[in-house]
PDB file of N, CA and C in Angstrom:
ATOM      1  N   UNK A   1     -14.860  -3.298 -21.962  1.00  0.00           N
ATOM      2  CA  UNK A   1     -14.083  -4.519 -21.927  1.00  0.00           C
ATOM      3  C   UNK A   1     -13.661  -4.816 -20.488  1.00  0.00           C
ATOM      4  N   UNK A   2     -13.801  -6.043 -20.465  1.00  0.00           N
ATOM      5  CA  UNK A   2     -13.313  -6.262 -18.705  1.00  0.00           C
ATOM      6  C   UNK A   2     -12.017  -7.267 -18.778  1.00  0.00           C
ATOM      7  N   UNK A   3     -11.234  -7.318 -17.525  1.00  0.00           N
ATOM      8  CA  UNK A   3     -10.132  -8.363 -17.474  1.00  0.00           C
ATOM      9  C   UNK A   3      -9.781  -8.470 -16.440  1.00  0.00           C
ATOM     10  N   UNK A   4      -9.509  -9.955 -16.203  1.00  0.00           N
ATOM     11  CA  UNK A   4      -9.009 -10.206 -14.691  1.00  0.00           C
ATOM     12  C   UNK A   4      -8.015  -9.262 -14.271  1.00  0.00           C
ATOM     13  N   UNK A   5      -8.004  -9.153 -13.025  1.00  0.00           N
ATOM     14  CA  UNK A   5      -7.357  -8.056 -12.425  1.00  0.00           C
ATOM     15  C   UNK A   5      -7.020  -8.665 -10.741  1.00  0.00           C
ATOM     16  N   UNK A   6      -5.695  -8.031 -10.086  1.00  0.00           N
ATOM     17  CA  UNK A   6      -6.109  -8.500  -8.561  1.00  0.00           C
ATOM     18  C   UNK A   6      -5.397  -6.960  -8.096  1.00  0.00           C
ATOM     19  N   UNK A   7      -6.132  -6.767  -6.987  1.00  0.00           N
ATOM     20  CA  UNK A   7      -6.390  -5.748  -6.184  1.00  0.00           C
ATOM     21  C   UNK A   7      -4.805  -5.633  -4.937  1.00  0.00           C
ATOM     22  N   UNK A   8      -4.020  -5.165  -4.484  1.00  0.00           N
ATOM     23  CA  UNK A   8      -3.591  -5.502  -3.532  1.00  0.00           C
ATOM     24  C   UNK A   8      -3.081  -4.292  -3.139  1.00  0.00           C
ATOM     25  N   UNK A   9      -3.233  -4.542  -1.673  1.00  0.00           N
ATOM     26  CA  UNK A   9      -3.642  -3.594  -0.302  1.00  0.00           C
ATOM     27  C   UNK A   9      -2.507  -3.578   0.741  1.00  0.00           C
ATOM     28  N   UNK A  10      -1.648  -2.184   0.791  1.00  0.00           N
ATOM     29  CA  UNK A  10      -0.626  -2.841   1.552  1.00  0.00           C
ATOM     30  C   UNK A  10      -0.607  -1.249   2.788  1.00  0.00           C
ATOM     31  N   UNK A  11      -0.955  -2.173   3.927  1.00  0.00           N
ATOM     32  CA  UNK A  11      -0.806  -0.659   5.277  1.00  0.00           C
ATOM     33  C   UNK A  11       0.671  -0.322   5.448  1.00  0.00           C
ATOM     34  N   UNK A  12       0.506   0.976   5.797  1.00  0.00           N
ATOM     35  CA  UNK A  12       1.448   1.447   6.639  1.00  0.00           C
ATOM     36  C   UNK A  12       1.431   2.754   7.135  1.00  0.00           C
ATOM     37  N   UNK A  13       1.926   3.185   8.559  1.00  0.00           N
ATOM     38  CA  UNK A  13       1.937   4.485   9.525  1.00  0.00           C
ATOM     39  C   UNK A  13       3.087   5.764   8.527  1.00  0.00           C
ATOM     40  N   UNK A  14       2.300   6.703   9.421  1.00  0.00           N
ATOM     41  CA  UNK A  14       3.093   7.610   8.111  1.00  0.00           C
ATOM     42  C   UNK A  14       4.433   7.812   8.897  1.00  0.00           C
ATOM     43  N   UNK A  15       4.776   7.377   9.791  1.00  0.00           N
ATOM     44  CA  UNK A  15       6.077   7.276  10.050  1.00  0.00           C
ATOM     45  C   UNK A  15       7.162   6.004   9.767  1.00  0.00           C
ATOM     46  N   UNK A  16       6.383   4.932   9.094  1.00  0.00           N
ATOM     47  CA  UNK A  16       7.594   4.024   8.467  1.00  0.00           C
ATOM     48  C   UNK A  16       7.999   4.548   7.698  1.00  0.00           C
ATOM     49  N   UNK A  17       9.165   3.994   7.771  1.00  0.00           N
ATOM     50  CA  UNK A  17      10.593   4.050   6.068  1.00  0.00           C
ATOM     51  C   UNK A  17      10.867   2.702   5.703  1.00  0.00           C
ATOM     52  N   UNK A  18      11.046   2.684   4.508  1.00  0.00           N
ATOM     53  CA  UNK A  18      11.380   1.400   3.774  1.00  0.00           C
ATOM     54  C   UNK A  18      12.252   1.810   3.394  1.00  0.00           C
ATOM     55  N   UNK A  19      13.744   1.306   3.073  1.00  0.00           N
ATOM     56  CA  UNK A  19      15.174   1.536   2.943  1.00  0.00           C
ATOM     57  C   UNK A  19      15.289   2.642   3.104  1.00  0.00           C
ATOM     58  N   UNK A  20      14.907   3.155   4.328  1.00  0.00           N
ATOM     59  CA  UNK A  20      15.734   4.760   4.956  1.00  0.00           C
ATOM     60  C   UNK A  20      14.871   6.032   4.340  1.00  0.00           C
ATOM     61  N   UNK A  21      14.133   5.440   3.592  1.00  0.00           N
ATOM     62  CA  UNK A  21      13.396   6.566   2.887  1.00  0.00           C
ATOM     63  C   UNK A  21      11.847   6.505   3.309  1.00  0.00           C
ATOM     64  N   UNK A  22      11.273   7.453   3.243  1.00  0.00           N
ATOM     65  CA  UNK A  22       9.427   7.792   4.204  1.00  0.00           C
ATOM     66  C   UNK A  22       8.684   6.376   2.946  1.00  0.00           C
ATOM     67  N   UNK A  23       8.302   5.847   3.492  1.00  0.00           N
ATOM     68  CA  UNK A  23       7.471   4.976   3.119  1.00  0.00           C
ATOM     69  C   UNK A  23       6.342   5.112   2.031  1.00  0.00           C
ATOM     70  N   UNK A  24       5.787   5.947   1.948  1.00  0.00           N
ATOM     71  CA  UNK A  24       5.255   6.468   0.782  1.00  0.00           C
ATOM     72  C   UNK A  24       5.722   7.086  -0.638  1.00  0.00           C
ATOM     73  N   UNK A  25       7.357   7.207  -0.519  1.00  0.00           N
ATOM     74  CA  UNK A  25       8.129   7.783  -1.111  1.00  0.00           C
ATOM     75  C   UNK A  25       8.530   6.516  -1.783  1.00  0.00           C
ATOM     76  N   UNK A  26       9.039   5.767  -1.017  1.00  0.00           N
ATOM     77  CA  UNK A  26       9.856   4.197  -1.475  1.00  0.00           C
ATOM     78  C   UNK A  26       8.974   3.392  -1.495  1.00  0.00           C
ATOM     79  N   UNK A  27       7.374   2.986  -1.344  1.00  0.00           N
ATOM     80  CA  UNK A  27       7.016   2.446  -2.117  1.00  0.00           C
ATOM     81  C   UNK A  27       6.369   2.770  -3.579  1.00  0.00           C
ATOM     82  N   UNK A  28       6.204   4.067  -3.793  1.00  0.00           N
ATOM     83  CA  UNK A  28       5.703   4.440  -5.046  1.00  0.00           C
ATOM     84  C   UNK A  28       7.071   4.117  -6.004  1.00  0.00           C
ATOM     85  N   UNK A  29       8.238   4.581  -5.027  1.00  0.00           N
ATOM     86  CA  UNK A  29       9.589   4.346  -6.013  1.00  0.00           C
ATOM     87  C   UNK A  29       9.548   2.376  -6.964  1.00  0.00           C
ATOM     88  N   UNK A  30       9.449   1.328  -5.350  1.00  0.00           N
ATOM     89  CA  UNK A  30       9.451   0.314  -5.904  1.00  0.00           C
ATOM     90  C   UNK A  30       8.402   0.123  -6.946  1.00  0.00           C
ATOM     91  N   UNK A  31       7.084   0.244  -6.709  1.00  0.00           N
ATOM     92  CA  UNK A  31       5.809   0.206  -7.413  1.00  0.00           C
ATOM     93  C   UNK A  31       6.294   0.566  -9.039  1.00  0.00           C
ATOM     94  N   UNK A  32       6.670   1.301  -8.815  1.00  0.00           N
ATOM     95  CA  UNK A  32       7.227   1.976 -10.798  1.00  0.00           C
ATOM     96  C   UNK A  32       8.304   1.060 -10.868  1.00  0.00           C
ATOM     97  N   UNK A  33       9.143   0.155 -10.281  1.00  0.00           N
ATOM     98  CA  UNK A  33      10.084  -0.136 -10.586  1.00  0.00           C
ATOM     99  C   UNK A  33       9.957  -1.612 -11.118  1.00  0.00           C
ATOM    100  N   UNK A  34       8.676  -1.867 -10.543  1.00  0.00           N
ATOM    101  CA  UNK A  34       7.745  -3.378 -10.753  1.00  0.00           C
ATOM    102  C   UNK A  34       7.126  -3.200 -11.977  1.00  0.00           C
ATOM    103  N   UNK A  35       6.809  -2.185 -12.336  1.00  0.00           N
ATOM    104  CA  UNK A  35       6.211  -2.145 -13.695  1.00  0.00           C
ATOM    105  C   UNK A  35       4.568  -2.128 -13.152  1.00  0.00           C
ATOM    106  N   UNK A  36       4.239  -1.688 -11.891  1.00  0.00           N
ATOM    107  CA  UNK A  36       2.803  -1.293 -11.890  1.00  0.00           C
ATOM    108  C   UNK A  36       2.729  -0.002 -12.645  1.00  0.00           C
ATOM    109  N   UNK A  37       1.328   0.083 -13.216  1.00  0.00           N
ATOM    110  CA  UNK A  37       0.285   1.771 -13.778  1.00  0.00           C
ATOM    111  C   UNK A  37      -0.640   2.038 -12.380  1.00  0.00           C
ATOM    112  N   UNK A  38      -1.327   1.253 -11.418  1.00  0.00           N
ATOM    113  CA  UNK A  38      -2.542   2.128 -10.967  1.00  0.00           C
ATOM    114  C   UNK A  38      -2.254   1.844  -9.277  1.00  0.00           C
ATOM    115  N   UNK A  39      -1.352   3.019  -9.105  1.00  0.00           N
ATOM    116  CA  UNK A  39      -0.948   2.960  -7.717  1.00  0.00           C
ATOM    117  C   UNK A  39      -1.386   4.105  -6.846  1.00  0.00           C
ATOM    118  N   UNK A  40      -2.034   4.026  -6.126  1.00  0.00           N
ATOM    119  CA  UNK A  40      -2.782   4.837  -5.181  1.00  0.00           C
ATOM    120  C   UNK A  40      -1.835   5.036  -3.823  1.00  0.00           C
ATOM    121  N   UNK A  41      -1.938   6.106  -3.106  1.00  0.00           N
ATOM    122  CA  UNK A  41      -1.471   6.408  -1.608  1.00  0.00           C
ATOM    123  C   UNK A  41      -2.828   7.167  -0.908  1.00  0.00           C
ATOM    124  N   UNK A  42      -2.937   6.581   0.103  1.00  0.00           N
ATOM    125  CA  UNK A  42      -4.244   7.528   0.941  1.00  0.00           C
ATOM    126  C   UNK A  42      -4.039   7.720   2.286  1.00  0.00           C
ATOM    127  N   UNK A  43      -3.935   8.345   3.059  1.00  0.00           N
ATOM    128  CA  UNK A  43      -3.658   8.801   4.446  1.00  0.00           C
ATOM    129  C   UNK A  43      -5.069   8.856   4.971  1.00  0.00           C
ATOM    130  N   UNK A  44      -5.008   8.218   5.700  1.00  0.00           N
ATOM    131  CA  UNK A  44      -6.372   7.590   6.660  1.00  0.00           C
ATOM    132  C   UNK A  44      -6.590   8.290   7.728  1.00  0.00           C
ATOM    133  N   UNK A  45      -7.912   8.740   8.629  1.00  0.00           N
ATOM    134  CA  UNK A  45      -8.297   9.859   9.562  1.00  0.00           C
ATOM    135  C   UNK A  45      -8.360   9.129  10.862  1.00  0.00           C
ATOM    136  N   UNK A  46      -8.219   7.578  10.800  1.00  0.00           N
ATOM    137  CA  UNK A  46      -7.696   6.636  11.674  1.00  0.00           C
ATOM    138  C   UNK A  46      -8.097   5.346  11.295  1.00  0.00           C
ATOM    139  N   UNK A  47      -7.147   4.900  12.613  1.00  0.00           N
ATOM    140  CA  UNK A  47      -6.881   2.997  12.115  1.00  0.00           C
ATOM    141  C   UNK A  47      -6.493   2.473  13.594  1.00  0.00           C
ATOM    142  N   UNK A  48      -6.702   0.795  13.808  1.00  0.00           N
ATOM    143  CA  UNK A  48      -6.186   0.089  15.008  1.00  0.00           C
ATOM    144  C   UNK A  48      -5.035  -0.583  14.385  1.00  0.00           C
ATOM    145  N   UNK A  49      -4.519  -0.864  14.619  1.00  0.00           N
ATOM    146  CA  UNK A  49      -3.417  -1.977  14.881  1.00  0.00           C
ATOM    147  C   UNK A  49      -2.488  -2.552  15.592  1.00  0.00           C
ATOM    148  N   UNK A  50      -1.297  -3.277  15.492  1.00  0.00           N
ATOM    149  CA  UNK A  50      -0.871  -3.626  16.731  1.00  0.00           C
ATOM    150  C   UNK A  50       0.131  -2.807  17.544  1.00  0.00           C
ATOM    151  N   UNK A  51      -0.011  -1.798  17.094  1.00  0.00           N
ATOM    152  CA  UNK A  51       0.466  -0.464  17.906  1.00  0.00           C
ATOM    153  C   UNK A  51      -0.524   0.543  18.882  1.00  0.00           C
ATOM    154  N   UNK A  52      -1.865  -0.355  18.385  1.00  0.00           N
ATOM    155  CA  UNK A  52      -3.331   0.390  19.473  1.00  0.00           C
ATOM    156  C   UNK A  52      -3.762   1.569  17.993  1.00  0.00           C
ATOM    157  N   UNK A  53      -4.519   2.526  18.988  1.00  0.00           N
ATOM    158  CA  UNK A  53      -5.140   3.059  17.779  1.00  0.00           C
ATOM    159  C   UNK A  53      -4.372   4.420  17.530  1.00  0.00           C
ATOM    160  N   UNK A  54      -4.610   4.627  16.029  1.00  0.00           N
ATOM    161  CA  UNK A  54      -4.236   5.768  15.750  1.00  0.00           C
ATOM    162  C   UNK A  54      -5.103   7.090  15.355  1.00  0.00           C
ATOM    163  N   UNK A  55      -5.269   8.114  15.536  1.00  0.00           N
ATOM    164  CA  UNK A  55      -5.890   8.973  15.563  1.00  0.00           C
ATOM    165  C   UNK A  55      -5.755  10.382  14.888  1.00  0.00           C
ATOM    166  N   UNK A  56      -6.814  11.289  14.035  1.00  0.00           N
ATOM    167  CA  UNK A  56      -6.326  12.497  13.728  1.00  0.00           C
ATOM    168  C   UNK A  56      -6.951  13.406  14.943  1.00  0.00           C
ATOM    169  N   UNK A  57      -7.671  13.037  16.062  1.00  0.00           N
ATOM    170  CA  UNK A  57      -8.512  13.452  17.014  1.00  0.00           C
ATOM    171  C   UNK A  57      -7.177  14.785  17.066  1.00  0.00           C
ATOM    172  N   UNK A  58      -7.710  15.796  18.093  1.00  0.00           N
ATOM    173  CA  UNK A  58      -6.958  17.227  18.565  1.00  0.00           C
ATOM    174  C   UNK A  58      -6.497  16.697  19.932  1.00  0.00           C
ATOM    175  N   UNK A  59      -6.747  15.719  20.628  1.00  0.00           N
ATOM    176  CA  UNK A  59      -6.398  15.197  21.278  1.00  0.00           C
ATOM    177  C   UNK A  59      -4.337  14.727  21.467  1.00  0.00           C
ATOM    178  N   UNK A  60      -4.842  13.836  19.794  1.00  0.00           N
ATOM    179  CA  UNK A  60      -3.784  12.714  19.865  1.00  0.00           C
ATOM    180  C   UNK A  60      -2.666  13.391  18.950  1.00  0.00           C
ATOM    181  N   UNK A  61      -3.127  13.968  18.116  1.00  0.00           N
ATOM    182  CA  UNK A  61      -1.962  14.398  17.230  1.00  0.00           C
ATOM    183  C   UNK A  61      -0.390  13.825  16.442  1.00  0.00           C
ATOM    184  N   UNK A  62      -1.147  12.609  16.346  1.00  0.00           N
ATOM    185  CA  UNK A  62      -0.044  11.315  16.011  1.00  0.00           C
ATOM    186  C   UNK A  62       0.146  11.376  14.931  1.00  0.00           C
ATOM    187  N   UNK A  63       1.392  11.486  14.260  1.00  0.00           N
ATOM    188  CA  UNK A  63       2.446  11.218  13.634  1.00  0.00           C
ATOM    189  C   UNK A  63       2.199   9.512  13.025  1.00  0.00           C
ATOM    190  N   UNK A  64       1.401   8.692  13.697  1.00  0.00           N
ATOM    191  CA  UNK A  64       1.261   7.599  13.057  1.00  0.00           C
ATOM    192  C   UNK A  64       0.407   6.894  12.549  1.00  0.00           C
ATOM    193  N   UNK A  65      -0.231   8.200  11.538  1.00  0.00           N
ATOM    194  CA  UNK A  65      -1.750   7.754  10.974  1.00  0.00           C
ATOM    195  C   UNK A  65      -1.402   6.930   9.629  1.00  0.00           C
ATOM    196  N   UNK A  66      -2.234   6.080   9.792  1.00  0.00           N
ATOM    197  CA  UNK A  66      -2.673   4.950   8.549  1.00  0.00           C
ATOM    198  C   UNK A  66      -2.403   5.760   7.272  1.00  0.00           C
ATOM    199  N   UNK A  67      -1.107   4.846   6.506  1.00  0.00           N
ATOM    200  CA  UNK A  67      -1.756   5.310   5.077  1.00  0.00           C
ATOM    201  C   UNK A  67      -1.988   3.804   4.562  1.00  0.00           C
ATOM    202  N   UNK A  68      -2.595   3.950   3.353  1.00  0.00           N
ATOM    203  CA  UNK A  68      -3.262   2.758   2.606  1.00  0.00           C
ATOM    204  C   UNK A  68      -2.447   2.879   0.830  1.00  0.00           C
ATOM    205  N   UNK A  69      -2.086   1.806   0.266  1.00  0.00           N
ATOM    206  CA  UNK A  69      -1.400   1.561  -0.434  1.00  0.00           C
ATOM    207  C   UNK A  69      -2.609   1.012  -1.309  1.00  0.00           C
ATOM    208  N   UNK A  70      -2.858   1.711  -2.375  1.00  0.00           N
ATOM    209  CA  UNK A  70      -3.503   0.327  -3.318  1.00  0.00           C
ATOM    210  C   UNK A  70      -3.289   0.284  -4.954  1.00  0.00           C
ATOM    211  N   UNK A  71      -3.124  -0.666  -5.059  1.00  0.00           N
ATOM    212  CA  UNK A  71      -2.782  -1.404  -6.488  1.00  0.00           C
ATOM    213  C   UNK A  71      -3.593  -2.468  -7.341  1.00  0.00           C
ATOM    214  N   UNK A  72      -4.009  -1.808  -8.205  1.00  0.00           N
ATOM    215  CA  UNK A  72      -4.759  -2.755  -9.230  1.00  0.00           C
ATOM    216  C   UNK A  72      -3.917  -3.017 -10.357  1.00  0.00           C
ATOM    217  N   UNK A  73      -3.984  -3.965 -11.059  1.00  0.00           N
ATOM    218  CA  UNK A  73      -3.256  -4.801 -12.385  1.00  0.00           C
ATOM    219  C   UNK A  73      -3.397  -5.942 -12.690  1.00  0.00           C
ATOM    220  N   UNK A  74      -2.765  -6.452 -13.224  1.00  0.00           N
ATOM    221  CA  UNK A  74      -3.056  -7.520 -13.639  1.00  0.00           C
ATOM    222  C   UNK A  74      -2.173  -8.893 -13.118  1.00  0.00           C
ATOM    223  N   UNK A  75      -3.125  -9.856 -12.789  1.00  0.00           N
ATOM    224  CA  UNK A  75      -2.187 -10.578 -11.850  1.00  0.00           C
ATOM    225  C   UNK A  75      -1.154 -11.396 -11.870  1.00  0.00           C
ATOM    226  N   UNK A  76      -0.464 -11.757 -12.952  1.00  0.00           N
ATOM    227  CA  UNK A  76       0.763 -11.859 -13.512  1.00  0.00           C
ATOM    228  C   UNK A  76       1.747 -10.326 -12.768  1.00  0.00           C
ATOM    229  N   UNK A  77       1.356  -9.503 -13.253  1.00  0.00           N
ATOM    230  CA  UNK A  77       1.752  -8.179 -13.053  1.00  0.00           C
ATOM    231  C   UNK A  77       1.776  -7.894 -11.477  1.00  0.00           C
ATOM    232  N   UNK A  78       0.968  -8.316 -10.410  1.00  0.00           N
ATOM    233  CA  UNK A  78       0.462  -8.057  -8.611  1.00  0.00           C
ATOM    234  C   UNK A  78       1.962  -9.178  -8.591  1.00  0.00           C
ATOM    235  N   UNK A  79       1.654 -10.129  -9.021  1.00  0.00           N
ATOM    236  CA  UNK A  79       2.601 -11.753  -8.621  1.00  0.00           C
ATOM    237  C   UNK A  79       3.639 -11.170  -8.924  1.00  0.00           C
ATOM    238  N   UNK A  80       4.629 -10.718  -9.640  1.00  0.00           N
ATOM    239  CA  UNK A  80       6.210 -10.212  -9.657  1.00  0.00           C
ATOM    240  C   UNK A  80       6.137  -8.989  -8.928  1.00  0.00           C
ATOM    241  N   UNK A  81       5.313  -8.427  -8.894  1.00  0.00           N
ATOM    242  CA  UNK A  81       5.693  -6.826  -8.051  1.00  0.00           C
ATOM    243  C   UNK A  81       5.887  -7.527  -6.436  1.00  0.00           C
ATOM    244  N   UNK A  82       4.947  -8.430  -6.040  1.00  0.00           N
ATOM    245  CA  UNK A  82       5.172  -8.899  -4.997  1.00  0.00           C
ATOM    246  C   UNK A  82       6.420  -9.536  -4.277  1.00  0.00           C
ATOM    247  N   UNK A  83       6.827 -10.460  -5.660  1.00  0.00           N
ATOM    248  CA  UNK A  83       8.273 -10.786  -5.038  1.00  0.00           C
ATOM    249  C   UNK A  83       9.387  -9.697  -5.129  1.00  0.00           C
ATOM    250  N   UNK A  84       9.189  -8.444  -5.511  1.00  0.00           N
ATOM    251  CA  UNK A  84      10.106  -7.595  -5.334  1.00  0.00           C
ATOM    252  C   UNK A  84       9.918  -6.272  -4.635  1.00  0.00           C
ATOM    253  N   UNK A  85       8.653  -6.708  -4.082  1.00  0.00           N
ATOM    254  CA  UNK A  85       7.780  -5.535  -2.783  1.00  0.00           C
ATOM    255  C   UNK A  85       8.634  -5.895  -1.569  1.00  0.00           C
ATOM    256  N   UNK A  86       8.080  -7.596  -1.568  1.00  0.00           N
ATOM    257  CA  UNK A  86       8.125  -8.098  -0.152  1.00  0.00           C
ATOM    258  C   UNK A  86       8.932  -7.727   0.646  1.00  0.00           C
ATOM    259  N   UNK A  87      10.451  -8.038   0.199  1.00  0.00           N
ATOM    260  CA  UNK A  87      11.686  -8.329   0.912  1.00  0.00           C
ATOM    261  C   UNK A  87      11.812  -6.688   1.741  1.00  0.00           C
ATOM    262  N   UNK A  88      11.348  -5.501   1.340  1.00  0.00           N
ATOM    263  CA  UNK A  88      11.539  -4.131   1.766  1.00  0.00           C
ATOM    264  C   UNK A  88       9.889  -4.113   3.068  1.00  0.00           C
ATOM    265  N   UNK A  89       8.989  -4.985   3.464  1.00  0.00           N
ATOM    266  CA  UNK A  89       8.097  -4.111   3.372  1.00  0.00           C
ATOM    267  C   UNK A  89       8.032  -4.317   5.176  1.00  0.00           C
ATOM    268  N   UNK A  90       9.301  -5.003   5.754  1.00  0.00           N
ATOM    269  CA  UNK A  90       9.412  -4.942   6.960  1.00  0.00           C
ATOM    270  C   UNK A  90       8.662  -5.580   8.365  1.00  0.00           C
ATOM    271  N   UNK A  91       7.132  -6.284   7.574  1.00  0.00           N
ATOM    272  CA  UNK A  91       6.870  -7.082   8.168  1.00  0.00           C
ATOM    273  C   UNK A  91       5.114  -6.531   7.823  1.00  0.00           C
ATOM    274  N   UNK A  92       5.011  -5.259   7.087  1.00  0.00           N
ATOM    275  CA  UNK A  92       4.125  -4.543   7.261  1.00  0.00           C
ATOM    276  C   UNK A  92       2.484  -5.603   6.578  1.00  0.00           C
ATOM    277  N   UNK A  93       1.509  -5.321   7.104  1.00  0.00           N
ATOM    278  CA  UNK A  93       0.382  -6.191   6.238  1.00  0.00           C
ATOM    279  C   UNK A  93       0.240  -5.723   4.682  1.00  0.00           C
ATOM    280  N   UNK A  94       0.107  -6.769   3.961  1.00  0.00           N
ATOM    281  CA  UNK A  94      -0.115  -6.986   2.456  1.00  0.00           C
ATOM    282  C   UNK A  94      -1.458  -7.973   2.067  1.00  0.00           C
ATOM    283  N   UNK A  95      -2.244  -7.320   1.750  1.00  0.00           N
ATOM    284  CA  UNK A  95      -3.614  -8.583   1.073  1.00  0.00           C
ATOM    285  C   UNK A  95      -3.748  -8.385  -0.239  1.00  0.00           C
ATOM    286  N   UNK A  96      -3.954  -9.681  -0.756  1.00  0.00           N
ATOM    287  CA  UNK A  96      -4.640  -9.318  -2.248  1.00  0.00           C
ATOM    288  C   UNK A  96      -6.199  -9.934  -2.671  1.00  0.00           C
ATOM    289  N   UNK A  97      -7.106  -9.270  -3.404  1.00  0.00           N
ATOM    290  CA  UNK A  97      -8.244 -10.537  -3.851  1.00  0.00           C
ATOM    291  C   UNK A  97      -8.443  -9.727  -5.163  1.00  0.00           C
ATOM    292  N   UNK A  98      -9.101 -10.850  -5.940  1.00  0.00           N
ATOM    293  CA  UNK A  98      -9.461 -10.879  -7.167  1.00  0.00           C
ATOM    294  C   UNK A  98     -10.169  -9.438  -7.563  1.00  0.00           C
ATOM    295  N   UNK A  99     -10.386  -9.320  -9.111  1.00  0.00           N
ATOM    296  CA  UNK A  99     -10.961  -7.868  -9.080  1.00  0.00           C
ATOM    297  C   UNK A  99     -11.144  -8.075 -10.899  1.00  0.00           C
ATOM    298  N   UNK A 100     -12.519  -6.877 -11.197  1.00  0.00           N
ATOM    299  CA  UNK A 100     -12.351  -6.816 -12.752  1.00  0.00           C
ATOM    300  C   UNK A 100     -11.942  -5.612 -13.116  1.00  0.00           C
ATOM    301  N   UNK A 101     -10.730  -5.695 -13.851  1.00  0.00           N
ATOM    302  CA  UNK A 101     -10.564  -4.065 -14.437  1.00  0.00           C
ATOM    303  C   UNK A 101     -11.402  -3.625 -15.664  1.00  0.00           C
ATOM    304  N   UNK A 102     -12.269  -2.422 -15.691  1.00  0.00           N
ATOM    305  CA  UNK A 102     -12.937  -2.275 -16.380  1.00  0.00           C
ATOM    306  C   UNK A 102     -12.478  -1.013 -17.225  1.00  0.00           C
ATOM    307  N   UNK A 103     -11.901  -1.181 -19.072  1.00  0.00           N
ATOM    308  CA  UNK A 103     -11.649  -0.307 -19.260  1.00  0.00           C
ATOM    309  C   UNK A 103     -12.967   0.412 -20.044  1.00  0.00           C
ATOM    310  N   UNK A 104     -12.394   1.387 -20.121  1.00  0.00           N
ATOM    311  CA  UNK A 104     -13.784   2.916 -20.458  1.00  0.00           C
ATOM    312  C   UNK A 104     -13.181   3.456 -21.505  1.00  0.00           C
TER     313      UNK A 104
END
């Protein structure tokens, strides 16, 4: 069975906090609090942004590697989590696009 679904993608360094708390912590908190099910966290081996690049190189040893936020549901369901994501997420990038959830 398939059903519309939208996808949405939200960055952030593993050193943000969203209300005082590590960022990965407080958004999984909000995420459950929105009434999402399929919430992902992934820590990335690098990324650019407008902080330049970030790196797991032996070199750089930064503290401000990419994690990746992702959320699938349903888009009624993306549309209210959003208005109660936003206001915490500090300015950080958020995308969404269409998607089919396919259940098994």
């Amino acid at each position: 069975m398939r059903e519309a679904g939208t996808f949405l993608r939200i960055y952030f360094s593993e050193s943000d906090q969203i209300d005082g708390k590590p960022a990965t912590e407080a958004i999984i908190d909000l995420c459950r609090e929105a009434g999402l099910h399929a919430v992902s966290v992934m820590r990335c081996i690098e990324g650019m942004g407008r902080h330049g690049v970030h790196t797991t190189s032996f070199l750089s040893m930064s503290n401000h590697l990419p994690l990746l936020v992702e959320i699938v549901d349903t888009p009624e369901r993306i549309e209210q989590a959003i208005i109660k994501i936003r206001p915490h997420l500090n300015g950080q990038l958020a995308v969404t696009w269409p998607t089919q959830i396919l259940h098994t």
